[in-house]
Protein backbone atom coordinates (compact mmCIF):
# COMPACT_ATOMS: atom_id res chain seq x y z
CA UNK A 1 39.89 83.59 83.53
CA UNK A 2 40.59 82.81 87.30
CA UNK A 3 41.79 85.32 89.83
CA UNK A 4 45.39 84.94 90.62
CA UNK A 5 45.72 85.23 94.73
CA UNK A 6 48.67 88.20 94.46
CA UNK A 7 49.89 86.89 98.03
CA UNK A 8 51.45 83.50 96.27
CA UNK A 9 53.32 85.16 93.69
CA UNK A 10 54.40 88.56 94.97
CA UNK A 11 53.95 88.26 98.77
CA UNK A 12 55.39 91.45 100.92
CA UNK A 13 58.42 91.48 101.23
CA UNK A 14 58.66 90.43 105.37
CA UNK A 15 56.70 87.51 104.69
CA UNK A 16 58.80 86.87 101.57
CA UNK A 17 61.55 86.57 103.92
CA UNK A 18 60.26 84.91 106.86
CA UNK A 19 59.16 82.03 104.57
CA UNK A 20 63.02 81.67 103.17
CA UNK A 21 64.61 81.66 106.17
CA UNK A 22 62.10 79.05 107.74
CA UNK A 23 62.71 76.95 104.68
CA UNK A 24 66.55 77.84 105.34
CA UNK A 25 66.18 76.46 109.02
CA UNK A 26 64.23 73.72 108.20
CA UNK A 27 66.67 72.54 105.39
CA UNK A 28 69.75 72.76 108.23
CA UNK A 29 67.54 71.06 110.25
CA UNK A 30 67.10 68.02 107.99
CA UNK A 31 70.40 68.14 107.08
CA UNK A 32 71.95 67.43 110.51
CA UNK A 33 70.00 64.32 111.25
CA UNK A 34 71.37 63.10 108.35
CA UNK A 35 67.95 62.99 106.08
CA UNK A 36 67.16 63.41 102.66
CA UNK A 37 64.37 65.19 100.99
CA UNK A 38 63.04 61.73 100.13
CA UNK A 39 63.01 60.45 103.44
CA UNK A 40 61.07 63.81 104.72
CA UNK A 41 58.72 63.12 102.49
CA UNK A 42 58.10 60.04 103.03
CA UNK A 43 58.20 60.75 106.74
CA UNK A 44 55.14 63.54 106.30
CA UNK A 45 53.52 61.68 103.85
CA UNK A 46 54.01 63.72 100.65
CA UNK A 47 56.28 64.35 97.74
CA UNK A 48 59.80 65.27 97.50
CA UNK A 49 58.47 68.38 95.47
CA UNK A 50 56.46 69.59 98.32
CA UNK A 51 59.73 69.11 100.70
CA UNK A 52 61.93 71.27 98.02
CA UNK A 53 59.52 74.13 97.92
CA UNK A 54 59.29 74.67 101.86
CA UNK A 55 62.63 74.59 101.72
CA UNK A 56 62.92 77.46 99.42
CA UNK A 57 60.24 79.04 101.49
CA UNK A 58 57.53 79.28 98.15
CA UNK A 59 54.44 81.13 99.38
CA UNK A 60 52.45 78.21 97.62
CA UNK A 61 53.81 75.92 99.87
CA UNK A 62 50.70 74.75 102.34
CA UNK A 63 51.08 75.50 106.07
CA UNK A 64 50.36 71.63 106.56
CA UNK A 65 53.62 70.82 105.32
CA UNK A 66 55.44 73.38 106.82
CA UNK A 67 54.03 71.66 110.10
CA UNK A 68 54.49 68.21 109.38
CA UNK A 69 58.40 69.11 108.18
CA UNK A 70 58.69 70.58 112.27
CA UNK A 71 56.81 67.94 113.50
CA UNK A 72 59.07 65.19 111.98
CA UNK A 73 62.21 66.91 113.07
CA UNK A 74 60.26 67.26 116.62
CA UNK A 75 60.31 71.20 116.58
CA UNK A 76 56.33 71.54 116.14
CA UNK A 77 56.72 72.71 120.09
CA UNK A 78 57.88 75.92 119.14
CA UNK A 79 54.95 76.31 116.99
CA UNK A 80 52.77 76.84 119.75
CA UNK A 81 53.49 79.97 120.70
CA UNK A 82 52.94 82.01 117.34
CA UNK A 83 50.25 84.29 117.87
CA UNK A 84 49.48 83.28 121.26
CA UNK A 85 47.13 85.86 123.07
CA UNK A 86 48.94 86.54 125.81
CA UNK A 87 52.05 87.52 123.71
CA UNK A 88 49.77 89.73 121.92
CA UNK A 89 50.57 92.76 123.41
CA UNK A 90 48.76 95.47 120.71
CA UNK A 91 46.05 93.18 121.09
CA UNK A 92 45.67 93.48 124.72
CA UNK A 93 45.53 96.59 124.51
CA UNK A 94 42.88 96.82 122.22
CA UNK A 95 40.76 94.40 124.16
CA UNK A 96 40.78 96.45 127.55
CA UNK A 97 40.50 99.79 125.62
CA UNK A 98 36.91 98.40 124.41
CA UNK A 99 35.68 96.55 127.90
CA UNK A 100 33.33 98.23 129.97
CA UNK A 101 33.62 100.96 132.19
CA UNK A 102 30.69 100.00 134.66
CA UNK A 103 30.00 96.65 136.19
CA UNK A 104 26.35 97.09 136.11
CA UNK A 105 23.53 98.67 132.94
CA UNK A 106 22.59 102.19 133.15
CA UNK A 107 19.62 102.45 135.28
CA UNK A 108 18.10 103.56 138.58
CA UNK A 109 18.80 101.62 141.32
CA UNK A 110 16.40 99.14 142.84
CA UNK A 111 15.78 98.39 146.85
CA UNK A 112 14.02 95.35 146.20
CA UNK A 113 16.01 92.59 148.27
């Protein structure tokens, strides 16, 4: 019997959501330059299957294809800045809450120059 990964069938609800509408957006996208699922896939270099399910935003659906989809309508630009660090404000924060306080170690001071 083989673990099922919980995430691809019952994902939380955000993410359930966030995956439809990008599948939404990417299927408008297609749409208006005129392709079909067939030529996307042939485009990325997959199946027509594979095109469907991002499309309906399935969990199961590889990030790689999600990718290629935005890449072949030239969107994969806006990619770049999901999670980027310094849009990462909680994250920031964390980082400077745990840098040091001192510049130099603990210690007594030394005159030798």
């Amino acid at each position: 019997m083989t673990a099922r990964n919980k995430l691809l069938t019952a994902p939380p609800y955000p993410v359930e959501q966030t995956l439809k509408r990008l599948g939404t957006n990417l299927r408008t996208a297609r749409l208006r330059r005129n392709l079909t699922i067939t030529d996307m896939a042939e485009k990325i270099g997959t199946g027509a299957r594979a095109v469907a399910d991002a499309e309906h935003g399935k969990p199961s659906t590889g990030i790689a294809v999600y990718a290629a989809m935005l890449w072949a309508l030239d969107l994969l630009d806006q990619v770049a800045d999901v999670a980027a660090p310094e849009r990462d404000e909680e994250g920031q924060t964390l980082a400077l809450a745990r840098e040091r306080g001192r510049a130099r170690p603990k210690g007594e001071l030394n005159n030798d120059f």
